[in-house]
ModelCIF file with pLDDT and N, C-alpha, C, O atoms, coordinates in Angstrom:
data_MODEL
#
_entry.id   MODEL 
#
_entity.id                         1 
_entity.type                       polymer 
_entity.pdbx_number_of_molecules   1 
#
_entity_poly.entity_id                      1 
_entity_poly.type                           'polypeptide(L)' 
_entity_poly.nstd_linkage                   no 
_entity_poly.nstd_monomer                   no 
_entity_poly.pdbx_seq_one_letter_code       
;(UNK)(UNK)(UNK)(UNK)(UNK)(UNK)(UNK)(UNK)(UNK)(UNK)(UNK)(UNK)(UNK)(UNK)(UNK)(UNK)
(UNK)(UNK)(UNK)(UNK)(UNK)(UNK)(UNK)(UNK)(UNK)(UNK)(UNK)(UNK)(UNK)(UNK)(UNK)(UNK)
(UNK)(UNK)(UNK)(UNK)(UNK)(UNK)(UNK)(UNK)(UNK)(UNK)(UNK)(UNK)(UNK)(UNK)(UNK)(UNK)
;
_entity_poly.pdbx_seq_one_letter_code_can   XXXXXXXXXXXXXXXXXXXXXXXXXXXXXXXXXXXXXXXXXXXXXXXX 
_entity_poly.pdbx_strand_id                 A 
#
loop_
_entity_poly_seq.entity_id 
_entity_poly_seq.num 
_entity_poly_seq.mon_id 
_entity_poly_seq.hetero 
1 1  UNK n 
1 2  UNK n 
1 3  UNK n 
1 4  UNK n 
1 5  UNK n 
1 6  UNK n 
1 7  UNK n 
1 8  UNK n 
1 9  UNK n 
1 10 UNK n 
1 11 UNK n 
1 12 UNK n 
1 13 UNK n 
1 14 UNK n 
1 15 UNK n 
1 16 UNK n 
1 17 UNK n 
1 18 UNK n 
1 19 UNK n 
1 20 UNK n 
1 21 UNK n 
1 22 UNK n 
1 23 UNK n 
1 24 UNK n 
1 25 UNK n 
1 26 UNK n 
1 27 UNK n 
1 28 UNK n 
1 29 UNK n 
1 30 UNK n 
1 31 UNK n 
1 32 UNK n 
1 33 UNK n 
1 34 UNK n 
1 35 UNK n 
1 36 UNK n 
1 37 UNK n 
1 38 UNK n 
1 39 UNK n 
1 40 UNK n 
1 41 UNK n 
1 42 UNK n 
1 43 UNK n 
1 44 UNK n 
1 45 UNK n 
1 46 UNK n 
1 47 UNK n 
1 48 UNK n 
#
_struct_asym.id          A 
_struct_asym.entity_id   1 
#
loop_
_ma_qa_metric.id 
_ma_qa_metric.mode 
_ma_qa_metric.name 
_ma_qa_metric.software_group_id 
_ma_qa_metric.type 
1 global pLDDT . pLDDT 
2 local  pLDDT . pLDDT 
#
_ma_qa_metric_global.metric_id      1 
_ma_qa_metric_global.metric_value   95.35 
_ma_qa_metric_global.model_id       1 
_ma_qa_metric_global.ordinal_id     1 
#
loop_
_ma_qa_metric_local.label_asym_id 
_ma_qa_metric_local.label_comp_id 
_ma_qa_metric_local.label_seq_id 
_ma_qa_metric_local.metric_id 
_ma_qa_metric_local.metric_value 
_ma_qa_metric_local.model_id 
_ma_qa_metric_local.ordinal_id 
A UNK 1  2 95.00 1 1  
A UNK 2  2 96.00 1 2  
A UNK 3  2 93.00 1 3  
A UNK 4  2 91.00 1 4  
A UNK 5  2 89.00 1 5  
A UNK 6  2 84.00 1 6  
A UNK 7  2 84.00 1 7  
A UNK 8  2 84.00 1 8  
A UNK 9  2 86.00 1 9  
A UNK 10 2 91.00 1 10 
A UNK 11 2 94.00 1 11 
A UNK 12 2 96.00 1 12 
A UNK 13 2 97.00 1 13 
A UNK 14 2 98.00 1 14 
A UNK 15 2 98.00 1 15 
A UNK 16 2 98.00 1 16 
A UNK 17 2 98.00 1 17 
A UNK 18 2 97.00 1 18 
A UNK 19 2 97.00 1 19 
A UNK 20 2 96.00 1 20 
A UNK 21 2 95.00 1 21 
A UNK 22 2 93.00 1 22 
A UNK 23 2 93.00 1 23 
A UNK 24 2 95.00 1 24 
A UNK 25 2 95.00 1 25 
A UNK 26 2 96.00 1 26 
A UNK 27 2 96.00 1 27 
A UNK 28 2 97.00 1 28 
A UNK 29 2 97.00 1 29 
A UNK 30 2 97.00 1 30 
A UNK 31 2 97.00 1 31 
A UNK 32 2 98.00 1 32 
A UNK 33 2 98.00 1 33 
A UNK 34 2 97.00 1 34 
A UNK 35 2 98.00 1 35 
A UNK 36 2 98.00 1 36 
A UNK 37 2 98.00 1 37 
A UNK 38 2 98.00 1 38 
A UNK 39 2 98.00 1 39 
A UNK 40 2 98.00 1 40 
A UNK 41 2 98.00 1 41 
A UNK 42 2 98.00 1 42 
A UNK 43 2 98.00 1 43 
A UNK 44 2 98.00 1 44 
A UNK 45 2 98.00 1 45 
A UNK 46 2 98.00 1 46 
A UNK 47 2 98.00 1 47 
A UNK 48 2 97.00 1 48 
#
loop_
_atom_site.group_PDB 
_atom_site.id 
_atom_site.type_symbol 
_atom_site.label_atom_id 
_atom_site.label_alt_id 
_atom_site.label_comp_id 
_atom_site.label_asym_id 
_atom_site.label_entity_id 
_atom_site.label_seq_id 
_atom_site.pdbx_PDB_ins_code 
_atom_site.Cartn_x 
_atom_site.Cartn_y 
_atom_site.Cartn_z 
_atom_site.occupancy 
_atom_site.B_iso_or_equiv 
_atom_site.pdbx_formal_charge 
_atom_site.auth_seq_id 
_atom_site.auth_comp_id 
_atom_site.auth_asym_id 
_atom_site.auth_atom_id 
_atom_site.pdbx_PDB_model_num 
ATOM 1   N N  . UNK A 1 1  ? 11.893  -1.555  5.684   1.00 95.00 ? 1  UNK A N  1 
ATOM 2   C CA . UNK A 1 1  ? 11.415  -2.241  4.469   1.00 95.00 ? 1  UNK A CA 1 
ATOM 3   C C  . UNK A 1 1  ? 11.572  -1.351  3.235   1.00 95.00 ? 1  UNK A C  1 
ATOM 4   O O  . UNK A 1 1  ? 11.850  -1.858  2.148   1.00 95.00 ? 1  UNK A O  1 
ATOM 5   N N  . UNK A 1 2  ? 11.414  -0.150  3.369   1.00 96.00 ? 2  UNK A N  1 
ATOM 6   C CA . UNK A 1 2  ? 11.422  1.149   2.490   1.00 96.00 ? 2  UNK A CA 1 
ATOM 7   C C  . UNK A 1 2  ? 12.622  0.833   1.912   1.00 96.00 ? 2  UNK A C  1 
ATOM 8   O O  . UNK A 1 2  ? 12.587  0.503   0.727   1.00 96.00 ? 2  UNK A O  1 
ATOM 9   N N  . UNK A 1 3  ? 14.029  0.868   2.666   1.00 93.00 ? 3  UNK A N  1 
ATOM 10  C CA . UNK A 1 3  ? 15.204  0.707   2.546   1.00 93.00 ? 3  UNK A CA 1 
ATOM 11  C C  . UNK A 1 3  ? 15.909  -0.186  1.633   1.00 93.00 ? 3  UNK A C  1 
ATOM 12  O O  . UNK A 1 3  ? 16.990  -0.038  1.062   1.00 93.00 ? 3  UNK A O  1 
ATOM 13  N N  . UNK A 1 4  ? 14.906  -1.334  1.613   1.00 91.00 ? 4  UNK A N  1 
ATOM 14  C CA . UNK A 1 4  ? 15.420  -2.446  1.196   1.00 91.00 ? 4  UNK A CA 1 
ATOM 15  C C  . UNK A 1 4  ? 15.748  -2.331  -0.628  1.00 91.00 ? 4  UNK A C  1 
ATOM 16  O O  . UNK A 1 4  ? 16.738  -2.851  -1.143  1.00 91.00 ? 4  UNK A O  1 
ATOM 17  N N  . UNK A 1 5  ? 15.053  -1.815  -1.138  1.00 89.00 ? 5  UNK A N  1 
ATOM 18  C CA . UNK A 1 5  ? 15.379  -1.257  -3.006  1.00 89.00 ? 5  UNK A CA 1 
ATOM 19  C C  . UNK A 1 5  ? 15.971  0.017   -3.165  1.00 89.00 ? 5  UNK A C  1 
ATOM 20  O O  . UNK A 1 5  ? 15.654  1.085   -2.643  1.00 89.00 ? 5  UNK A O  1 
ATOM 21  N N  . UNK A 1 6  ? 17.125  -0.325  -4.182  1.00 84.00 ? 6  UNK A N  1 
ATOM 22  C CA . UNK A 1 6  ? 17.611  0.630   -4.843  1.00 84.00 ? 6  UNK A CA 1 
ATOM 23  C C  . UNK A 1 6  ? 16.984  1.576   -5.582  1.00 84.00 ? 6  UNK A C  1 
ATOM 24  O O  . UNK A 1 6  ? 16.908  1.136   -6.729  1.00 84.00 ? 6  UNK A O  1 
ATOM 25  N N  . UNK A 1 7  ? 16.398  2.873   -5.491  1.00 84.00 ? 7  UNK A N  1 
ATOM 26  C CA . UNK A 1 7  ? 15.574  3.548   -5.688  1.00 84.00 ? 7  UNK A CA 1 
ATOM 27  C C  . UNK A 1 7  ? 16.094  3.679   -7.465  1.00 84.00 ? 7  UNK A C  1 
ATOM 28  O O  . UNK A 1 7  ? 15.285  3.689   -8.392  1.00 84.00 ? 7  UNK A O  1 
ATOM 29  N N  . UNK A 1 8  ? 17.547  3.766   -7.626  1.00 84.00 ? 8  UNK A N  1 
ATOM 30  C CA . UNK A 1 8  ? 18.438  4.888   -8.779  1.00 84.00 ? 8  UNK A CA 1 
ATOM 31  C C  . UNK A 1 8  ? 18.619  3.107   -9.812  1.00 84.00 ? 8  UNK A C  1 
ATOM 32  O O  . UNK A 1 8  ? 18.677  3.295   -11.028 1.00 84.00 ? 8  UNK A O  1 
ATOM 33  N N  . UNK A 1 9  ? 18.679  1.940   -9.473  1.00 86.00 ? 9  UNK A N  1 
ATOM 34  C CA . UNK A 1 9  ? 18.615  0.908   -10.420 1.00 86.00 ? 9  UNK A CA 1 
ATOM 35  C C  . UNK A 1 9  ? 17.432  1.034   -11.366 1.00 86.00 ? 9  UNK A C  1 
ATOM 36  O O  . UNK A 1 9  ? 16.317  1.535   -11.215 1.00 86.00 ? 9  UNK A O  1 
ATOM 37  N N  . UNK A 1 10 ? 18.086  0.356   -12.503 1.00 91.00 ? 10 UNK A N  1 
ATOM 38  C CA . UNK A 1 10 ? 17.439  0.768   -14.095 1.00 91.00 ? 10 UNK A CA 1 
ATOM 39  C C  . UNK A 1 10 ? 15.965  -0.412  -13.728 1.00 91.00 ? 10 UNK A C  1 
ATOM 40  O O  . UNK A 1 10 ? 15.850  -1.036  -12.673 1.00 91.00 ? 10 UNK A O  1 
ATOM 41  N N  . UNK A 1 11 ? 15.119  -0.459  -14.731 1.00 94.00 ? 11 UNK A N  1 
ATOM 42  C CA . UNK A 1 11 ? 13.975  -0.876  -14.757 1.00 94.00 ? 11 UNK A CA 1 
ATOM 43  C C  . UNK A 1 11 ? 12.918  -1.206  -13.902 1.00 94.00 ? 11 UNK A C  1 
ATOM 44  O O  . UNK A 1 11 ? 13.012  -0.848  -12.728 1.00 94.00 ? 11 UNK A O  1 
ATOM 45  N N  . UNK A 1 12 ? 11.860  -1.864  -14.299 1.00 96.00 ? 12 UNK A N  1 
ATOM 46  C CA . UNK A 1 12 ? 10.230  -1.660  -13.715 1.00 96.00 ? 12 UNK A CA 1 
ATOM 47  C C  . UNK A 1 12 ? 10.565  -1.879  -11.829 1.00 96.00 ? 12 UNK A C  1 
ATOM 48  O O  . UNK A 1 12 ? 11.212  -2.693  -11.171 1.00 96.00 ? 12 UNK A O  1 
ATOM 49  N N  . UNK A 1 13 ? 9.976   -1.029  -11.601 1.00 97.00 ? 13 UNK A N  1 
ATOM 50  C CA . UNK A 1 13 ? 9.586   -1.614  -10.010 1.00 97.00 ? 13 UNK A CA 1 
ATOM 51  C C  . UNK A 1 13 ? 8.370   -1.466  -9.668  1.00 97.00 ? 13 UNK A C  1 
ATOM 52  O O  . UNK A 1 13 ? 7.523   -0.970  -10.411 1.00 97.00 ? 13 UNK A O  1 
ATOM 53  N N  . UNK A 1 14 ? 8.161   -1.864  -8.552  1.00 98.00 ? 14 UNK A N  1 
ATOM 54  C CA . UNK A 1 14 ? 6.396   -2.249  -8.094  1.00 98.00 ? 14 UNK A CA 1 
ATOM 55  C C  . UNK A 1 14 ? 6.615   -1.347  -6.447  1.00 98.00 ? 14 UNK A C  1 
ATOM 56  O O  . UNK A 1 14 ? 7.596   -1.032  -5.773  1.00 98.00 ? 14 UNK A O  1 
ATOM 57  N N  . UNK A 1 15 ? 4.691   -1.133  -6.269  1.00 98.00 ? 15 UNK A N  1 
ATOM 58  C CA . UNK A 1 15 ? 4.507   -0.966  -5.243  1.00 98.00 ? 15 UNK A CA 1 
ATOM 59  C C  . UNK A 1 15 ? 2.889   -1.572  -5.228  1.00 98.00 ? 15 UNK A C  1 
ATOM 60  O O  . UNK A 1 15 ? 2.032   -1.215  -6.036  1.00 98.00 ? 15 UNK A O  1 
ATOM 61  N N  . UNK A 1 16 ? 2.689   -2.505  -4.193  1.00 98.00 ? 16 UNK A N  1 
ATOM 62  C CA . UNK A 1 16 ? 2.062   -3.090  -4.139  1.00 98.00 ? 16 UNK A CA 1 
ATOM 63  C C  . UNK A 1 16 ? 1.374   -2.859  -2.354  1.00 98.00 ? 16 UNK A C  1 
ATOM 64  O O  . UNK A 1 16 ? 1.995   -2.987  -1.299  1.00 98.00 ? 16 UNK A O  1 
ATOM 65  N N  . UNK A 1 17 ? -0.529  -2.380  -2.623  1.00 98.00 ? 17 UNK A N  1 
ATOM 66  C CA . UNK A 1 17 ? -0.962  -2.684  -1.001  1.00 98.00 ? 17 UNK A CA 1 
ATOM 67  C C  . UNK A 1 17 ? -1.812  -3.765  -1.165  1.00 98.00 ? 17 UNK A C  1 
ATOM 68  O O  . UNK A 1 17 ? -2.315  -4.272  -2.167  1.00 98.00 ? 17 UNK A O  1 
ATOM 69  N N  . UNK A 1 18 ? -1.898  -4.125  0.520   1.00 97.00 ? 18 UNK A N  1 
ATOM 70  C CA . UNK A 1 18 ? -2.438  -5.467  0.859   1.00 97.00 ? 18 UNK A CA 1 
ATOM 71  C C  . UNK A 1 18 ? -3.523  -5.426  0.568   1.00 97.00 ? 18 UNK A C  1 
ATOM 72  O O  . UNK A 1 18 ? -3.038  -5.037  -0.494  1.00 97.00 ? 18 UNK A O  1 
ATOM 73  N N  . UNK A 1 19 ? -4.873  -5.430  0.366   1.00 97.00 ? 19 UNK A N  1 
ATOM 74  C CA . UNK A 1 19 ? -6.083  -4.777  1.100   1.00 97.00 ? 19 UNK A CA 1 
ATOM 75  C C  . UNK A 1 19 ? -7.012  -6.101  1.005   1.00 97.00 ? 19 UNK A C  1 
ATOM 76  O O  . UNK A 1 19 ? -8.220  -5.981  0.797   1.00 97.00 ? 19 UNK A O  1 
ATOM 77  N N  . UNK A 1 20 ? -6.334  -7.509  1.182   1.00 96.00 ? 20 UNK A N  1 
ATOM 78  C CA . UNK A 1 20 ? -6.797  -8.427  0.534   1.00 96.00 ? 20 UNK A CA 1 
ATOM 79  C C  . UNK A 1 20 ? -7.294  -9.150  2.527   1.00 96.00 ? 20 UNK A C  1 
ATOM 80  O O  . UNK A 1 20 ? -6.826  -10.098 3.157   1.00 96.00 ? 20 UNK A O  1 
ATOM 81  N N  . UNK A 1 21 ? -8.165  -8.337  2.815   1.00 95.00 ? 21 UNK A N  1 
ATOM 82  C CA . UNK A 1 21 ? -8.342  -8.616  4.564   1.00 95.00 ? 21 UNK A CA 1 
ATOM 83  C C  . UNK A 1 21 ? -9.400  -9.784  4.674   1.00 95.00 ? 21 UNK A C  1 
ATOM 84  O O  . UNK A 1 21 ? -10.578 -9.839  4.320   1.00 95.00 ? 21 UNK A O  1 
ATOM 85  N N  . UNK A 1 22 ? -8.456  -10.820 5.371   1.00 93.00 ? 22 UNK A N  1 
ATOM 86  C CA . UNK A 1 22 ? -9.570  -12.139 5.129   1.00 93.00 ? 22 UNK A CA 1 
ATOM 87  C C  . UNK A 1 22 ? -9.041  -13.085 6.621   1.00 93.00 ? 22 UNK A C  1 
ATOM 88  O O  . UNK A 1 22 ? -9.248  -14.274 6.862   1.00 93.00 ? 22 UNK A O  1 
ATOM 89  N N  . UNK A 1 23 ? -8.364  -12.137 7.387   1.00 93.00 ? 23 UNK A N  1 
ATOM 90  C CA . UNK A 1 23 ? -7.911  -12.628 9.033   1.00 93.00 ? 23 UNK A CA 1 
ATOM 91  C C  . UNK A 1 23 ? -9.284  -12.313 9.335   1.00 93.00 ? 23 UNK A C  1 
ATOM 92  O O  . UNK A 1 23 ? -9.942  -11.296 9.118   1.00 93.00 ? 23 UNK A O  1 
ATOM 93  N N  . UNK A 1 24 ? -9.629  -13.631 9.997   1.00 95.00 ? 24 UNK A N  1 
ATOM 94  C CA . UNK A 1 24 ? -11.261 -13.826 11.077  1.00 95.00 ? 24 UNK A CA 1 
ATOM 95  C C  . UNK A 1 24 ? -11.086 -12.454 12.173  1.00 95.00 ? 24 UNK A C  1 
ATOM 96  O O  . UNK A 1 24 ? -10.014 -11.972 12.540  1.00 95.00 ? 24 UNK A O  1 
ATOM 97  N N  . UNK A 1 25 ? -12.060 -12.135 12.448  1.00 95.00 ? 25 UNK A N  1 
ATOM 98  C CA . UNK A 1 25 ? -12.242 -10.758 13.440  1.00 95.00 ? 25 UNK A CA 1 
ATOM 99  C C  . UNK A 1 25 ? -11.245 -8.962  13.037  1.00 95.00 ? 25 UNK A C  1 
ATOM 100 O O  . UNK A 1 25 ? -10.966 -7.978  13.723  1.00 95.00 ? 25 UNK A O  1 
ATOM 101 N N  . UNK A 1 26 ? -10.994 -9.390  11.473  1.00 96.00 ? 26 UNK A N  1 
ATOM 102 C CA . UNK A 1 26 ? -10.268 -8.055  11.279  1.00 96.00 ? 26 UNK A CA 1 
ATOM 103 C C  . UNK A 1 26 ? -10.912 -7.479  10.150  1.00 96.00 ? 26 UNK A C  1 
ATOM 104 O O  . UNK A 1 26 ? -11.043 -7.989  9.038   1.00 96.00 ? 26 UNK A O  1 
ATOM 105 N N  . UNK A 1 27 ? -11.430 -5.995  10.676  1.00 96.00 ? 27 UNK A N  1 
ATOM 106 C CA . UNK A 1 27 ? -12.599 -5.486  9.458   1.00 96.00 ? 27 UNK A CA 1 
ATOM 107 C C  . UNK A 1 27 ? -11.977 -3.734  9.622   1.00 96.00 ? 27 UNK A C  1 
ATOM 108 O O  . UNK A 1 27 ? -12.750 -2.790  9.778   1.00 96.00 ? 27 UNK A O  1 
ATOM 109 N N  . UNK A 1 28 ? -10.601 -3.598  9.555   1.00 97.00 ? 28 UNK A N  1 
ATOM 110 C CA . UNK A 1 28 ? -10.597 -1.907  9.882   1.00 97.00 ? 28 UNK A CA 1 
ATOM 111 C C  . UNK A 1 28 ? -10.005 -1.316  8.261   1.00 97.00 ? 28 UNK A C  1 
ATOM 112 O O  . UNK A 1 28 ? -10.176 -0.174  7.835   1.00 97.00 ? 28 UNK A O  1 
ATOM 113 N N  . UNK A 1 29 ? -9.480  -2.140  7.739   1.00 97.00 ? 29 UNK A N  1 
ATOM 114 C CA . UNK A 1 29 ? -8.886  -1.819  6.085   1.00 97.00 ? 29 UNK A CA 1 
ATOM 115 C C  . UNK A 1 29 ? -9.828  -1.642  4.963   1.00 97.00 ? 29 UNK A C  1 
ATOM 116 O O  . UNK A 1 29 ? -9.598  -0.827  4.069   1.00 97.00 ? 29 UNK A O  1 
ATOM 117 N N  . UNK A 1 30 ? -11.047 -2.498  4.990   1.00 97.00 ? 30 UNK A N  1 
ATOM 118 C CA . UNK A 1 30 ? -12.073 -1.823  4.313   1.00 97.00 ? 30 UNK A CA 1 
ATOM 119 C C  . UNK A 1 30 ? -12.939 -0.743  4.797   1.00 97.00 ? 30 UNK A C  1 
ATOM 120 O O  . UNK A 1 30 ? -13.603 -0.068  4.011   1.00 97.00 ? 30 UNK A O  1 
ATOM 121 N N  . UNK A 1 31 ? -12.959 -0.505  6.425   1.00 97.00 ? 31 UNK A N  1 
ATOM 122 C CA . UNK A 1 31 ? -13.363 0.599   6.689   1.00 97.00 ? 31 UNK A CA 1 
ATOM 123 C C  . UNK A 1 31 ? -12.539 2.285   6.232   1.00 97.00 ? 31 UNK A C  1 
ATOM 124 O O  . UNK A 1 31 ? -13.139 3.330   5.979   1.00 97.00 ? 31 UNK A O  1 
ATOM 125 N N  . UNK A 1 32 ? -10.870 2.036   6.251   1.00 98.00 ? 32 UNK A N  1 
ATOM 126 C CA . UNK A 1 32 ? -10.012 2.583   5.530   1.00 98.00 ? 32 UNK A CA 1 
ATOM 127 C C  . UNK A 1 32 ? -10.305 3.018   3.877   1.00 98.00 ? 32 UNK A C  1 
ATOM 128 O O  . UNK A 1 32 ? -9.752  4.067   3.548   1.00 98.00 ? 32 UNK A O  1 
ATOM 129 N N  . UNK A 1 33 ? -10.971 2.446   2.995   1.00 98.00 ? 33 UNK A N  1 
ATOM 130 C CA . UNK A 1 33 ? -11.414 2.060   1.779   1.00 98.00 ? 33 UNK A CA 1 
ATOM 131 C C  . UNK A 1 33 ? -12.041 2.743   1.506   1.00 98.00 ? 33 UNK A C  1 
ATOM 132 O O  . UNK A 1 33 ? -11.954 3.519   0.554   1.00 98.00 ? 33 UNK A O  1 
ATOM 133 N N  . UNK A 1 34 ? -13.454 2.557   2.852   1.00 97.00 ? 34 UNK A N  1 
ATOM 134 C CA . UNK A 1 34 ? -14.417 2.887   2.468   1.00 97.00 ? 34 UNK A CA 1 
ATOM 135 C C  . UNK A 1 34 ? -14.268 4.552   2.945   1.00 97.00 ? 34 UNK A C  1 
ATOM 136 O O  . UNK A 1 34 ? -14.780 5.382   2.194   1.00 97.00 ? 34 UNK A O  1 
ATOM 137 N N  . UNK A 1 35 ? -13.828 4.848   3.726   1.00 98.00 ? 35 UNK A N  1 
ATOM 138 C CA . UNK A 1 35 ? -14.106 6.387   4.148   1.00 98.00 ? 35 UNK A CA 1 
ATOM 139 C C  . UNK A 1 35 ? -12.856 7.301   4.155   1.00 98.00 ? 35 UNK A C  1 
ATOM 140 O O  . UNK A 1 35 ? -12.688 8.490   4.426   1.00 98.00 ? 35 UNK A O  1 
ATOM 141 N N  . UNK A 1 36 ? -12.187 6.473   3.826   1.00 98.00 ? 36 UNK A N  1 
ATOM 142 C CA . UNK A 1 36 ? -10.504 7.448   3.338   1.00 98.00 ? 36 UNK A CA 1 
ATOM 143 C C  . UNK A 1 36 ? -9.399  7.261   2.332   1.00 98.00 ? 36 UNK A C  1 
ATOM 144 O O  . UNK A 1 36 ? -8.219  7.611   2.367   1.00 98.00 ? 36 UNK A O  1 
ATOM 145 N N  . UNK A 1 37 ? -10.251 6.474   1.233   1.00 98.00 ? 37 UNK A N  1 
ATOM 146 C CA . UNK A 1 37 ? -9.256  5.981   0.008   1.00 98.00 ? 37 UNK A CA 1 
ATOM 147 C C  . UNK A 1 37 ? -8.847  6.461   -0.221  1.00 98.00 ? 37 UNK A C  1 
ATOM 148 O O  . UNK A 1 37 ? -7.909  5.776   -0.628  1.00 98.00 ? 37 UNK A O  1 
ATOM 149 N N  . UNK A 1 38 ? -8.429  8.081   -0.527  1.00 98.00 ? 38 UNK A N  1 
ATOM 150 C CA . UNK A 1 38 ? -7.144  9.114   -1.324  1.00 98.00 ? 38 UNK A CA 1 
ATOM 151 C C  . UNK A 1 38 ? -6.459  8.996   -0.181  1.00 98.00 ? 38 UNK A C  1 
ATOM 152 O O  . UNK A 1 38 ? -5.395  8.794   -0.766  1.00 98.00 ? 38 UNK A O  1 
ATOM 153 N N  . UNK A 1 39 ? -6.017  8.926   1.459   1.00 98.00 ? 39 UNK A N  1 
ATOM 154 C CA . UNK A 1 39 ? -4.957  8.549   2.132   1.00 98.00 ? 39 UNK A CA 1 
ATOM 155 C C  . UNK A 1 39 ? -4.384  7.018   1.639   1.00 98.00 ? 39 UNK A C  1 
ATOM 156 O O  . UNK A 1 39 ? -3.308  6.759   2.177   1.00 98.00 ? 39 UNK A O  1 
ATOM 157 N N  . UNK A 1 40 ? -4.761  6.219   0.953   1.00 98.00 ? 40 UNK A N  1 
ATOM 158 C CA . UNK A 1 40 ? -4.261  4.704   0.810   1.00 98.00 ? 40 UNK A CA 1 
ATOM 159 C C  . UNK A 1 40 ? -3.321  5.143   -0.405  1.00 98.00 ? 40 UNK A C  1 
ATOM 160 O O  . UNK A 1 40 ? -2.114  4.934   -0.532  1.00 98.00 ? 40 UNK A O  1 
ATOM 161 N N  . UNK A 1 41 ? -4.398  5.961   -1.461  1.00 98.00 ? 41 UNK A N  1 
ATOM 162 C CA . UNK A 1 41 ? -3.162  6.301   -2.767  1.00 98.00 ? 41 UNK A CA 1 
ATOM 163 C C  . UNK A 1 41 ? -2.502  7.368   -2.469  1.00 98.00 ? 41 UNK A C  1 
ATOM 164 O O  . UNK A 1 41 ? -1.492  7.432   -3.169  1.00 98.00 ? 41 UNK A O  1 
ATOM 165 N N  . UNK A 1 42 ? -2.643  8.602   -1.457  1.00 98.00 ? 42 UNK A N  1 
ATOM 166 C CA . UNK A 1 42 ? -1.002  9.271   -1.433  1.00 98.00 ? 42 UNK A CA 1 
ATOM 167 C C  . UNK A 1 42 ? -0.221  8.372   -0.469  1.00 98.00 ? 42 UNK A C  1 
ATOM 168 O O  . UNK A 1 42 ? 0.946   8.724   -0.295  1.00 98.00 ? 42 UNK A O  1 
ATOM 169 N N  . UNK A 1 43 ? -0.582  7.412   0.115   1.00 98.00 ? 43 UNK A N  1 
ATOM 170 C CA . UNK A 1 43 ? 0.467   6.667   0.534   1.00 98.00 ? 43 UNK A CA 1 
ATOM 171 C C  . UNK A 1 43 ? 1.109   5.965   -0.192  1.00 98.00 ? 43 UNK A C  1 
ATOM 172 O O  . UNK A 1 43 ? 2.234   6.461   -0.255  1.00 98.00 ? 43 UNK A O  1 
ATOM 173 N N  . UNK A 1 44 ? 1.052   5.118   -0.764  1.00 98.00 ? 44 UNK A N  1 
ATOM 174 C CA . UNK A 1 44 ? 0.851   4.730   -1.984  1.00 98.00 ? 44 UNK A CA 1 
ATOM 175 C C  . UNK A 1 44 ? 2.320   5.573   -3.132  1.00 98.00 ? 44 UNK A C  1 
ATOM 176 O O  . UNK A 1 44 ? 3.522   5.399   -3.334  1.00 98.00 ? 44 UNK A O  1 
ATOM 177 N N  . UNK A 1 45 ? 1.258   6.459   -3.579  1.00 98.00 ? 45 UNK A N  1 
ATOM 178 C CA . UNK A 1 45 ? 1.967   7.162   -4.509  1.00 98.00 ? 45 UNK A CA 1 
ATOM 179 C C  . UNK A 1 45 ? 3.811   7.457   -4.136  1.00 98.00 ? 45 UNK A C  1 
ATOM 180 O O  . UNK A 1 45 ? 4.881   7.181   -4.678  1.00 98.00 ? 45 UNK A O  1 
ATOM 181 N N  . UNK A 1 46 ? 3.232   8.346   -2.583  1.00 98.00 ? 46 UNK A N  1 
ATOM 182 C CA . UNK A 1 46 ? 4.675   8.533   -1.958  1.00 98.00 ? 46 UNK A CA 1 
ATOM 183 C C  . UNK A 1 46 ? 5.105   7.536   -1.856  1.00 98.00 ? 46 UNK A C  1 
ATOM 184 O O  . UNK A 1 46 ? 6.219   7.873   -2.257  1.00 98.00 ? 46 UNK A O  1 
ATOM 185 N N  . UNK A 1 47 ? 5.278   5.931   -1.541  1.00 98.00 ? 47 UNK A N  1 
ATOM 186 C CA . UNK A 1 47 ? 6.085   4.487   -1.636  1.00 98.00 ? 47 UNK A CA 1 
ATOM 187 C C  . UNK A 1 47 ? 6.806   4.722   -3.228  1.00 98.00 ? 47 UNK A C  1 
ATOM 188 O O  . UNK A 1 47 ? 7.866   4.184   -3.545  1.00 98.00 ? 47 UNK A O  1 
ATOM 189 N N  . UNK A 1 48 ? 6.252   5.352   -3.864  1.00 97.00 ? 48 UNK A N  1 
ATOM 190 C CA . UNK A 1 48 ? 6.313   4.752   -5.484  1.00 97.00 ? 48 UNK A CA 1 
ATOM 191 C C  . UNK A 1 48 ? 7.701   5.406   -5.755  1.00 97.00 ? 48 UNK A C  1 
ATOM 192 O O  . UNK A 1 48 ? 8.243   5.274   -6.852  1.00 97.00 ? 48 UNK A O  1 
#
């Protein structure tokens, strides 16, 4: 998926995370949030 954009093409690009968790019986991404948010933004950052 990484692969898929031209890193060196001219103008805006995005990096966008999900964290929008609303699947019935799935609660581990706000636990992520809540107790390890600077791993979400150097992940994050490094995508960018």
């Amino acid at each position: 998926k990484w692969s898929f954009i031209n890193r060196t093409a001219p103008g805006q690009k995005y990096v966008v995370c999900n964290s929008d968790e609303g699947e019935p019986g799935t609660f581990k991404d706000r636990d992520i949030l809540r107790f390890n948010p600077h791993q979400v933004i150097e992940g994050m950052a490094i995508a960018g």
